[in-house]
Protein backbone atom coordinates (compact mmCIF):
# COMPACT_ATOMS: atom_id res chain seq x y z
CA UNK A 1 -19.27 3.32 -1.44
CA UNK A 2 -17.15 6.47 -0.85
CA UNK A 3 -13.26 6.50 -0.54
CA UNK A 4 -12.53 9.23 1.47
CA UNK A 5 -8.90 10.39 0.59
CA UNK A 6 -6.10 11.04 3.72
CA UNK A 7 -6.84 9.36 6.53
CA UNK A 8 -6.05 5.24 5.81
CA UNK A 9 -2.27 3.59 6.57
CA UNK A 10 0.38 4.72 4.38
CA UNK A 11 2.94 2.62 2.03
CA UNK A 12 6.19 4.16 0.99
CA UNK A 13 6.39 2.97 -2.88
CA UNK A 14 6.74 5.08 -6.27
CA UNK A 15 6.67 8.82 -6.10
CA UNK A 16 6.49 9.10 -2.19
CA UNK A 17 9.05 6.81 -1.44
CA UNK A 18 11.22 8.33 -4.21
CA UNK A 19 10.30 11.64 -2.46
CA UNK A 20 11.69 10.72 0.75
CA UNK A 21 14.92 9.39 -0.52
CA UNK A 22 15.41 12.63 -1.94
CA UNK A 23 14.97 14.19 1.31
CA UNK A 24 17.17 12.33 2.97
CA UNK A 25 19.80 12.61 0.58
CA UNK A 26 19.84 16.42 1.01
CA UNK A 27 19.80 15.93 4.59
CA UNK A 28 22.87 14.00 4.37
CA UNK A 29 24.83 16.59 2.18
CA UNK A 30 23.44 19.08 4.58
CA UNK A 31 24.85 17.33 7.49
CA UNK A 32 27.84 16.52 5.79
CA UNK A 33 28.80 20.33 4.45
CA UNK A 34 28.24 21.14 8.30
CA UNK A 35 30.91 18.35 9.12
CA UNK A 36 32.98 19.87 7.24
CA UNK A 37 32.45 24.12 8.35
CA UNK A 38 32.34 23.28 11.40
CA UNK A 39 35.63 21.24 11.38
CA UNK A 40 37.34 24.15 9.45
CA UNK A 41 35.60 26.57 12.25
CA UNK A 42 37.04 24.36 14.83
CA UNK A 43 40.81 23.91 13.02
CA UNK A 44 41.12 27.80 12.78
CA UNK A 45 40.04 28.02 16.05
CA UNK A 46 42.44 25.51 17.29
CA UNK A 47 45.22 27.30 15.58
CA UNK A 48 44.30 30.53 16.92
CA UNK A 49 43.99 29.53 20.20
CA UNK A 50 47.70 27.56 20.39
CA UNK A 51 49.20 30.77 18.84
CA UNK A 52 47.67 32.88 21.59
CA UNK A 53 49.02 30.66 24.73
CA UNK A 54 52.43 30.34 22.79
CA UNK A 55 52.85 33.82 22.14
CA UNK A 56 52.07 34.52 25.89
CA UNK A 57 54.60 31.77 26.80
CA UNK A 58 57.17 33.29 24.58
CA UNK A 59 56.55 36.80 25.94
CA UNK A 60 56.86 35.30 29.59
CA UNK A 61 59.88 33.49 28.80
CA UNK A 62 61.36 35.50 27.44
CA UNK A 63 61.56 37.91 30.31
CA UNK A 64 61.65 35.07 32.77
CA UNK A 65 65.03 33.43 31.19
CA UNK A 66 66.27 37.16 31.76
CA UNK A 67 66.23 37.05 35.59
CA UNK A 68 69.23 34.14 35.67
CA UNK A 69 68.09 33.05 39.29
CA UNK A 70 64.66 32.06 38.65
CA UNK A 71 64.13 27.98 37.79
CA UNK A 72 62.69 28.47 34.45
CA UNK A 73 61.60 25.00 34.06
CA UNK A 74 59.06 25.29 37.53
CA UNK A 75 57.73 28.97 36.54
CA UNK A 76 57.28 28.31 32.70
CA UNK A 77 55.75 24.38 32.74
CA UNK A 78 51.84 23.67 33.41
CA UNK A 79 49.78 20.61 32.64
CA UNK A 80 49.65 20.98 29.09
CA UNK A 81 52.37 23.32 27.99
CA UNK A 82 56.25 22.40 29.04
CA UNK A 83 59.31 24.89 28.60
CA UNK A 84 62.50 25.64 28.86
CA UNK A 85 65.75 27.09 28.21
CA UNK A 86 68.27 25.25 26.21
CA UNK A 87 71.96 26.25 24.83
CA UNK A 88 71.67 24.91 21.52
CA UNK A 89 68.16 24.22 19.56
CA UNK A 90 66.77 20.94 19.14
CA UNK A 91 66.74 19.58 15.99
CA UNK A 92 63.18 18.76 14.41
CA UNK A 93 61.93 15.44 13.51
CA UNK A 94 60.74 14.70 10.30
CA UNK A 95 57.15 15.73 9.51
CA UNK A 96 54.68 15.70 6.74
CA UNK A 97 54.20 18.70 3.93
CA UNK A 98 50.57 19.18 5.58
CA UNK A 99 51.72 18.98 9.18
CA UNK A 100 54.73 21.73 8.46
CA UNK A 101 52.28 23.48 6.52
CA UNK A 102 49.48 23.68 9.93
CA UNK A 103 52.85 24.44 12.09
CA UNK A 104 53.91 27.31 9.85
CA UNK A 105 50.18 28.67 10.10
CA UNK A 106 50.43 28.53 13.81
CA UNK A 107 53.77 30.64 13.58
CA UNK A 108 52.28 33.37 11.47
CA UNK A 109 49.31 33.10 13.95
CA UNK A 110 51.90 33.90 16.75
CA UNK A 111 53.35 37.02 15.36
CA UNK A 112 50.21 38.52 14.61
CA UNK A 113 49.06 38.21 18.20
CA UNK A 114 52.67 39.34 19.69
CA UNK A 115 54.46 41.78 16.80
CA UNK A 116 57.09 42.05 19.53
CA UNK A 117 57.77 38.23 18.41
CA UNK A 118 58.39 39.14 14.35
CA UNK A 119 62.25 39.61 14.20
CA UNK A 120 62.62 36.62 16.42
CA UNK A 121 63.95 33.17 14.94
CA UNK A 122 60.53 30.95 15.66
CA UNK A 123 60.06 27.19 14.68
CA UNK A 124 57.40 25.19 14.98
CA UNK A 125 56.97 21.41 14.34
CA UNK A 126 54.63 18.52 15.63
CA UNK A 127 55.94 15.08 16.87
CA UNK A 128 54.14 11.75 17.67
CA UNK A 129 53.97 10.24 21.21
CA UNK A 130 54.96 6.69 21.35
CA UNK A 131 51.20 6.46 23.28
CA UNK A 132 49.43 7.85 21.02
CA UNK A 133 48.40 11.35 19.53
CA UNK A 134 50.75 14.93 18.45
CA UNK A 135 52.69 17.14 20.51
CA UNK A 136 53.23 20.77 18.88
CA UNK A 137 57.06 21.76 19.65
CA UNK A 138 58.47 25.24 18.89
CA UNK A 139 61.50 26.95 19.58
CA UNK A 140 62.35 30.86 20.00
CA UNK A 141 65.97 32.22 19.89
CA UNK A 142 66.49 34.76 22.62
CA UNK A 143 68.80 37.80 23.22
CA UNK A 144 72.05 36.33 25.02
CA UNK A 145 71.68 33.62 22.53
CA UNK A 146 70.11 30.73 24.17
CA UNK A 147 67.12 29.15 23.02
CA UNK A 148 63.79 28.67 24.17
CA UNK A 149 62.14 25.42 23.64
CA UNK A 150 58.31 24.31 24.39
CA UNK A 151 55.89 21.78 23.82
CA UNK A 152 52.31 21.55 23.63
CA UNK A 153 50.63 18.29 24.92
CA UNK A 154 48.56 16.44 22.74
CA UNK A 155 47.54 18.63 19.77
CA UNK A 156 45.37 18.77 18.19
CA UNK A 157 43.11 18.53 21.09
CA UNK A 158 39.82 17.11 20.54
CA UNK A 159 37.12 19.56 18.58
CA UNK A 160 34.47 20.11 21.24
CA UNK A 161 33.16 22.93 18.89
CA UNK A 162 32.49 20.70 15.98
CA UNK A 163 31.25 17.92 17.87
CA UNK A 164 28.74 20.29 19.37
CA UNK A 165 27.81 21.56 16.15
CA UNK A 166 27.65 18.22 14.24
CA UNK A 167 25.63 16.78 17.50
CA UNK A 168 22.87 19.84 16.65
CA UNK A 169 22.86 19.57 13.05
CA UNK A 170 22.31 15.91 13.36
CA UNK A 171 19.39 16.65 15.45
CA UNK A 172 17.58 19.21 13.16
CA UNK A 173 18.29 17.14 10.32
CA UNK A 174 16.42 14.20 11.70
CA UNK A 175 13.58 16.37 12.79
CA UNK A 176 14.14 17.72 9.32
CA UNK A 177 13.78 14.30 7.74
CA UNK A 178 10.93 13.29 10.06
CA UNK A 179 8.76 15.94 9.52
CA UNK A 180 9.37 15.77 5.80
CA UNK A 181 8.39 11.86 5.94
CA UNK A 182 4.94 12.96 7.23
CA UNK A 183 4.56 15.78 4.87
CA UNK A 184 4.70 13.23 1.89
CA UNK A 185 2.49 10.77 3.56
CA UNK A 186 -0.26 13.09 4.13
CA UNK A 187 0.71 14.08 0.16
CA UNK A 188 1.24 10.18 -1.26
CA UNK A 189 -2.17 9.01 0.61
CA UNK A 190 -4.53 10.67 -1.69
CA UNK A 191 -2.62 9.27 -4.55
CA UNK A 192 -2.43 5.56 -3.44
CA UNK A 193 -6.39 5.67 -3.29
CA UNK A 194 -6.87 7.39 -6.35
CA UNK A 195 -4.68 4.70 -7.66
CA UNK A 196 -7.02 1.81 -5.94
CA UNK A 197 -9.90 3.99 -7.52
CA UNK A 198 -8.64 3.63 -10.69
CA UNK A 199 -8.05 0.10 -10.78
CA UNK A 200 -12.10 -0.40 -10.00
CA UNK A 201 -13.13 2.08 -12.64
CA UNK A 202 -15.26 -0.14 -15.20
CA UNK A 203 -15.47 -2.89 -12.57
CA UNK A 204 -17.16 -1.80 -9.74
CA UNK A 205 -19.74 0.64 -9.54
CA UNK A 206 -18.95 4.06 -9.56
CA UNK A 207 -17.04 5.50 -5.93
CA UNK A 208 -16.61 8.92 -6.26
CA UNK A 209 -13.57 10.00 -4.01
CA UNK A 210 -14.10 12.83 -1.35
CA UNK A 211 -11.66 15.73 -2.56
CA UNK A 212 -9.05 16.76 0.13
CA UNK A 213 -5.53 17.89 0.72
CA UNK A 214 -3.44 20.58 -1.44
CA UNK A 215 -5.12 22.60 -4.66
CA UNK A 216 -2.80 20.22 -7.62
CA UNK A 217 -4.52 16.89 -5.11
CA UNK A 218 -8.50 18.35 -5.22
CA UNK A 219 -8.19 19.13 -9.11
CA UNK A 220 -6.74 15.63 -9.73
CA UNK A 221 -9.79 14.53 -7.73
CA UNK A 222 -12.15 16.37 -9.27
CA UNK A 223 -10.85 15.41 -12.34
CA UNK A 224 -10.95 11.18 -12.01
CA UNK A 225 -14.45 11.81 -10.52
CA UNK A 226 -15.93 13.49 -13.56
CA UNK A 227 -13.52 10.80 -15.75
CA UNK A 228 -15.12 8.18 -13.61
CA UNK A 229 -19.12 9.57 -14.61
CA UNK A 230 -18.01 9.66 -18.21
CA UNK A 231 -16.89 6.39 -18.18
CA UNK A 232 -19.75 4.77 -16.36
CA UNK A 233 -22.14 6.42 -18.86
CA UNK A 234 -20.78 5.17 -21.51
CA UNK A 235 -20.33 1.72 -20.63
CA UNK A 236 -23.87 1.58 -19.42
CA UNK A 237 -25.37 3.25 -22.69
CA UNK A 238 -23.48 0.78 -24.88
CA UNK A 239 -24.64 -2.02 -22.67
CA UNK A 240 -28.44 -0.80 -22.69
CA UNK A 241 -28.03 0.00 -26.29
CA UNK A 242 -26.94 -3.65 -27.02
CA UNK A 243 -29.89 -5.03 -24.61
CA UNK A 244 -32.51 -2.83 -26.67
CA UNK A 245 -30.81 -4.11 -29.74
CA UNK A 246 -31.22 -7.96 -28.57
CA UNK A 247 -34.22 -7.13 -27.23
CA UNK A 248 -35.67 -6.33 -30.77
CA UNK A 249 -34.09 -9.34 -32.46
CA UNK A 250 -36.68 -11.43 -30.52
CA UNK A 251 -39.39 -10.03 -32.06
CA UNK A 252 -38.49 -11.28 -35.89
CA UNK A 253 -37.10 -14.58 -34.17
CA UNK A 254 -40.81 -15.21 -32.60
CA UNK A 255 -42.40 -14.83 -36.41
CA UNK A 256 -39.93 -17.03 -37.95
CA UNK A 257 -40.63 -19.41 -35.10
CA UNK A 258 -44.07 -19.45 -35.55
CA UNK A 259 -43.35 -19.70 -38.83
CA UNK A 260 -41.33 -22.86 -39.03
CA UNK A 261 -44.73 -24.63 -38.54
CA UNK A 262 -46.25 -24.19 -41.79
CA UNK A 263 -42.45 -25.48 -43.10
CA UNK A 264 -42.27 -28.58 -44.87
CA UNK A 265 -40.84 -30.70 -45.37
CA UNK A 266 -40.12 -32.12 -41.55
CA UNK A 267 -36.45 -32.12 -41.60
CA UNK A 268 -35.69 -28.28 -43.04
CA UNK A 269 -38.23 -27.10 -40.50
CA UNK A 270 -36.37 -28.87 -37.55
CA UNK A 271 -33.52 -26.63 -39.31
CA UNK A 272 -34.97 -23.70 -38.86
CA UNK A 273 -36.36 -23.81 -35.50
CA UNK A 274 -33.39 -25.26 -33.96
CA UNK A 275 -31.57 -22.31 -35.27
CA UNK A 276 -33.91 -20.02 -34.25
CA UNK A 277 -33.68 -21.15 -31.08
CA UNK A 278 -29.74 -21.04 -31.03
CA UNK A 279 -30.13 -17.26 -32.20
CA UNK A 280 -32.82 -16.67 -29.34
CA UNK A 281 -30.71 -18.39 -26.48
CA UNK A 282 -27.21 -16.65 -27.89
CA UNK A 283 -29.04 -12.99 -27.50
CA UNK A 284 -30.19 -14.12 -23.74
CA UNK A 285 -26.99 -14.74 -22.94
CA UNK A 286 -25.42 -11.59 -24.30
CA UNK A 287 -28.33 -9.48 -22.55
CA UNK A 288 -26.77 -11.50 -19.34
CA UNK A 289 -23.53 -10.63 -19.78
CA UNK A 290 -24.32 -6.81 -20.66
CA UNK A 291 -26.54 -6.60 -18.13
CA UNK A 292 -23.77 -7.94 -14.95
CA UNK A 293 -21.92 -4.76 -16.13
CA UNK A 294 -24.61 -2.63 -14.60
CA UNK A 295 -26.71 -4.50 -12.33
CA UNK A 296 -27.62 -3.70 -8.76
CA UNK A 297 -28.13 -5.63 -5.63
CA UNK A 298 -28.34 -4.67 -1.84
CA UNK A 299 -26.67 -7.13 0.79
CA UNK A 300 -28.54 -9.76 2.97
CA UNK A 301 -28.11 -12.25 5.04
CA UNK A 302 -27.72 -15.86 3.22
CA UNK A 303 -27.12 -19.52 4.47
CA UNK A 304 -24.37 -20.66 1.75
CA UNK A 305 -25.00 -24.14 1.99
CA UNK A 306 -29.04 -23.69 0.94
CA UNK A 307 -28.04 -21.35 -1.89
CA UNK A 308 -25.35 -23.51 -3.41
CA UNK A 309 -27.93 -26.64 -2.61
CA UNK A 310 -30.60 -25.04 -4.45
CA UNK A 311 -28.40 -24.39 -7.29
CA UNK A 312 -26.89 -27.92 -7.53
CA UNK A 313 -30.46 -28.87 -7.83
CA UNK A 314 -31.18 -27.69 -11.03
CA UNK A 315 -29.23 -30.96 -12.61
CA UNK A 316 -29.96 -33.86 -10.00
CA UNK A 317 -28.34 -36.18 -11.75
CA UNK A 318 -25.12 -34.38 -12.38
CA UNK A 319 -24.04 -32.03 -9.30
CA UNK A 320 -23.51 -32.28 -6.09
CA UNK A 321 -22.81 -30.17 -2.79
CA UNK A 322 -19.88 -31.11 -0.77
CA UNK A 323 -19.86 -29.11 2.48
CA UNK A 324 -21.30 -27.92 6.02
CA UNK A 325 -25.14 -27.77 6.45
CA UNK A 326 -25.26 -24.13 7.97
CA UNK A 327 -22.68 -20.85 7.21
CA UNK A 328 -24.70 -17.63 6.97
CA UNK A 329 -22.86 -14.66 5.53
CA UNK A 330 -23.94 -11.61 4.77
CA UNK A 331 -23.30 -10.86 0.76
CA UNK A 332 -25.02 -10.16 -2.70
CA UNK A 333 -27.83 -13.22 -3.24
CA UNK A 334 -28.30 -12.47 -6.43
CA UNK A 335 -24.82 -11.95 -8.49
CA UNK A 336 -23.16 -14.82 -6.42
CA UNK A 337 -26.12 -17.14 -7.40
CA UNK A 338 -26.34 -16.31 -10.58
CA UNK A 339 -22.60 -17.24 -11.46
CA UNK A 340 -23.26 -20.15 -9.34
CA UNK A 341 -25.31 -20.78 -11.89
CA UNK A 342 -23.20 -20.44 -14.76
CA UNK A 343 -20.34 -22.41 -13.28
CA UNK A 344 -21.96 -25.40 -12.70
CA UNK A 345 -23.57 -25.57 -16.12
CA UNK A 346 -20.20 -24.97 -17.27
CA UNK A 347 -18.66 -27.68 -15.43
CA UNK A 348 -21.70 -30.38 -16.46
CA UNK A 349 -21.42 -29.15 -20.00
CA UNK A 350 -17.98 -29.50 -20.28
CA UNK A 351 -16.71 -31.64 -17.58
CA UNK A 352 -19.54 -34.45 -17.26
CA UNK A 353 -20.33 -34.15 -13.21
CA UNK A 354 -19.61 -30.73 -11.08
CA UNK A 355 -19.06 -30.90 -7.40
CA UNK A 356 -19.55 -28.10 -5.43
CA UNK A 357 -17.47 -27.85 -2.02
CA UNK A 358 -17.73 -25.16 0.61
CA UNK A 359 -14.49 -24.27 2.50
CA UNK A 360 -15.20 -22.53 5.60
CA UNK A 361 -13.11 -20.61 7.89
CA UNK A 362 -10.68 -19.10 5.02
CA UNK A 363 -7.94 -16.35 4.93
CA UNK A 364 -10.04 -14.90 2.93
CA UNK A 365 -13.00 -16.06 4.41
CA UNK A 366 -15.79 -18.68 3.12
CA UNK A 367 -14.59 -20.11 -0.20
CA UNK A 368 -16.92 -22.00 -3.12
CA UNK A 369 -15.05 -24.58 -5.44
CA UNK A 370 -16.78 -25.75 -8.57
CA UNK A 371 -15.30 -28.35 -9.42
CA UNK A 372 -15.93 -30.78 -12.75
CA UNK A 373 -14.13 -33.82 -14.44
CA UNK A 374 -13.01 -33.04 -17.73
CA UNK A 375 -9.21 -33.42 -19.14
CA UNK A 376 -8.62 -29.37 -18.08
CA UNK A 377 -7.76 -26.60 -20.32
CA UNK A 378 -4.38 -25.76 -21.74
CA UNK A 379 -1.95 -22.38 -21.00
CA UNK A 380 -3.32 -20.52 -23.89
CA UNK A 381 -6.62 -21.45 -22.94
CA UNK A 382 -6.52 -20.73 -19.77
CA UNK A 383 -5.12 -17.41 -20.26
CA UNK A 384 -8.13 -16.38 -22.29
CA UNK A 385 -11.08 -17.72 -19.94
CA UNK A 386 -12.27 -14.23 -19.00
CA UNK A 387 -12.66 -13.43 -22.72
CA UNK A 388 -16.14 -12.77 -24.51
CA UNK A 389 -16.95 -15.20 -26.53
CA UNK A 390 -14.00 -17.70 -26.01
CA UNK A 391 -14.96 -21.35 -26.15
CA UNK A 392 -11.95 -23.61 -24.46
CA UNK A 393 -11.55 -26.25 -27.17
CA UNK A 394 -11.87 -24.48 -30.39
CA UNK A 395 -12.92 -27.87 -32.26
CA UNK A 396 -15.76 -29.13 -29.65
CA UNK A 397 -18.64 -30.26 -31.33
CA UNK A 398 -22.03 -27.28 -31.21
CA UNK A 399 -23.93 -29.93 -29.54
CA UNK A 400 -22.42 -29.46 -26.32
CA UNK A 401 -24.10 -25.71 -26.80
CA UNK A 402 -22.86 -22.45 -25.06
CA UNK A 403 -21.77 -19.09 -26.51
CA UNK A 404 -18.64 -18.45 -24.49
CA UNK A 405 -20.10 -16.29 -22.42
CA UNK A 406 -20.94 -17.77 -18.97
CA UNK A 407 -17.33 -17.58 -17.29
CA UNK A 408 -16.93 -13.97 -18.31
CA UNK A 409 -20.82 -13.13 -17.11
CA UNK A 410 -20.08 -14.78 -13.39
CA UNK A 411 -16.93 -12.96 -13.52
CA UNK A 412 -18.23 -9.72 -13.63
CA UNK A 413 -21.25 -10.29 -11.23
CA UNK A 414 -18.98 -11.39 -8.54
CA UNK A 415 -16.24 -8.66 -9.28
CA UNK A 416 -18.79 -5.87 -9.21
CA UNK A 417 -19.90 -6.41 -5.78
CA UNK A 418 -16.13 -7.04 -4.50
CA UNK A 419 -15.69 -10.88 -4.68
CA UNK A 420 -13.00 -12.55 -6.12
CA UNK A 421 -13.31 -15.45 -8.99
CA UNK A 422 -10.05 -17.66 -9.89
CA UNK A 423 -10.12 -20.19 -11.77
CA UNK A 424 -7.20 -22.58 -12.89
CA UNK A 425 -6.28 -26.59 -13.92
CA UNK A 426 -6.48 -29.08 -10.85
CA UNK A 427 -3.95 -31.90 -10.05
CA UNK A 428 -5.46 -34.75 -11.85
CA UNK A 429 -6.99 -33.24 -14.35
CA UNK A 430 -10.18 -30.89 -14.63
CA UNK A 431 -10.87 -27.12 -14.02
CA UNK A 432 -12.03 -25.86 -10.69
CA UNK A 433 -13.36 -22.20 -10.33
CA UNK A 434 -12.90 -20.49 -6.84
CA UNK A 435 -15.26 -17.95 -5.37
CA UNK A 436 -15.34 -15.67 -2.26
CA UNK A 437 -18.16 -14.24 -2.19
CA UNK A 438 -19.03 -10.63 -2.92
CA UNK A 439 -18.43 -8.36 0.35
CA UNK A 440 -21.52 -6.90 2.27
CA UNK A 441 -19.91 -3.71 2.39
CA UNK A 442 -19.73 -3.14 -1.16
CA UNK A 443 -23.56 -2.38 -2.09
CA UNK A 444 -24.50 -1.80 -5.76
């Protein structure tokens, strides 16, 4: 099988999701420095603008209070400034250091645009309306010694040249924050299936992974695939090494066999040949379980129920298939019978009886139970199953035979090929061992 790196649904977790957090938290100092230049922007132009249409009212008023039979209040008042002439000043309400401090910066703001205006007693102040929002109010001695009195509706007025601004900047800085969200997927994809890749290495058989995306991503590829080789090799020459060695033992274990004949008398040669035979069956097993690590099988079509009946058959008296007649799948015949195999001889050796039920229909899809009837295993136990080697009840007896090596053999022939084996305490007491069978698409 070849994982091909880019292209498969992305999760946001670890680095990439990290990645985008950070991106978003830039936007949002971004967008929130832009709040505030743009508010400043629109507060000095606010104050610019009221000291230009107040200087042009004073001006006007000025010359318009001059000419004693004009109604002042009619030529000087529009819909958002109000004037007029008055023979003593009002008096200012109380206001705030920072609202004197913006009327004050209004007043300098006059005199700039009107120098005429500089000599001239000018006060400015802001009061609230009982309905709601500020009124800027001002007054302007004048020649004959009146005064001139104004005020500006509703300031500050609403600032349509932030809001503008803030409205745009929000926009790039979503498109912003999109676009860098699918930057780091196309970036964090590679590394969540080099990640799954990883996880397989010494389980599975090799999957090289096809090298795309940026330079840093095709070295890191390049890299786990030659780890990968490495690591294959050497697992396989230490199991073929161990086979050969095995292998060999057999050879001085046939002599002594034959040997044990000429033994007398009776009893020490049952000795010897029942250990002989021990020794021969322990290095079968081990070539088994070195072997699963390497083994090869193509996919084909099998009927469950005659493969798990056929197996069951080996101990009549003892097993038995619990299930449908007919459920053809296509999976690995070989690894998924031969831990069959080894489960059930577990269970009967162990457990007394083993049933064997086929679930159909699954989650997961078609599920095998072996099942057997022995008191169960305990939490230490239980977390050592998988081990080479480990027997369950450290004090059985040797007659009940085994080497500790059939769970952990079935476990790697059905992992290798992409099944799944579980196996944990029933209610009631006894062990049962789940298997899905190995996936078709997973071909050694």
């Amino acid at each position: 099988m070849t994982l091909t790196m880019g292209k498969a649904p992305w999760r946001s977790r670890g680095f990439v999701g990290r990645s985008i957090w950070v991106v978003v938290a830039v936007v949002l100092v971004q967008l929130g420095a832009s709040v505030a230049f743009y508010s400043a922007i629109d507060r000095q132009t606010l104050r610019e603008d009221h000291a230009r249409r107040i200087g042009e009212l004073l001006v006007v008023g000025e010359r318009v209070a001059k000419l004693g039979e004009a109604d002042f209040d009619k030529v000087m008042t529009s819909h958002y400034m109000e004037a007029k002439v008055a023979i003593l000043p009002p008096e200012g309400s109380p206001v705030t250091r920072s609202r004197m401090a913006e009327a004050n910066a209004i007043a300098d703001y006059v005199r700039q645009w009107e120098p005429s205006l500089a000599a001239r007693s000018l006060r400015l102040w802001s009061e609230s309306r009982p309905e709601g929002g500020r009124d800027l109010v001002g007054v302007m001695g004048l020649e004959d010694g009146r005064w001139l009195t104004f005020r500006s509706r509703n300031f500050p007025r609403p600032w349509p040249i932030a809001l503008r601004a803030v409205a745009t900047t929000l926009v790039f800085s979503l498109a912003c924050v999109a676009l860098g969200a699918y930057a780091l997927r196309q970036l964090g994809e590679p590394l969540r299936r080099l990640t799954e890749a990883s996880r397989q290495v010494g389980a599975a058989p090799p999957s090289p992974i096809v090298i795309e995306g940026p330079n840093d991503i095709v070295e890191l590829g390049r890299a786990f695939n030659d780890m990968q080789r490495r690591i294959a090799g050497l697992i396989e020459d230490q199991a073929r090494a161990m086979e050969a060695l095995s292998h060999d033992l057999r050879t001085p274990l046939a002599r002594l066999t034959l040997a044990a004949d000429y033994i007398e008398p009776d009893d020490i040669k049952t000795l010897v040949a029942d250990n002989v035979g021990e020794l021969d069956a322990m290095l079968r097993s081990l070539s088994d379980w070195l072997r699963a690590q390497h083994s090869s099988s193509t996919a084909e079509v099998v009927d469950l129920p005659s493969l798990i009946q056929g197996v069951t058959a080996r101990w009549p008296e003892a097993a038995r298939y619990e299930g449908g007649k007919a459920l053809e799948i296509t999976t690995h015949r070989g690894p998924l019978e031969q831990a069959l195999i080894r489960l059930v001889d577990n269970a009967v050796r162990f457990g007394g009886q083993a049933r064997v039920r086929l679930v159909a229909g699954g989650p997961e899809g078609p599920l095998i139970e072996v099942l057997d009837q022995g008191p169960g295993l305990t939490a230490d136990a239980m977390a050592r199953i998988y081990e080479p080697f480990f027997r369950g009840d450290a004090a059985r007896a040797r007659d009940t035979g085994g080497f500790g090596l059939g769970i952990p053999t079935a476990e790697r022939l059905i992992n290798r090929f992409g099944g799944k084996l579980a196996i944990g305490n029933r209610d009631g007491g006894g062990v049962v061992a789940r298997i899905w069978p190995p996936a078709a698409a997973t071909e050694g």
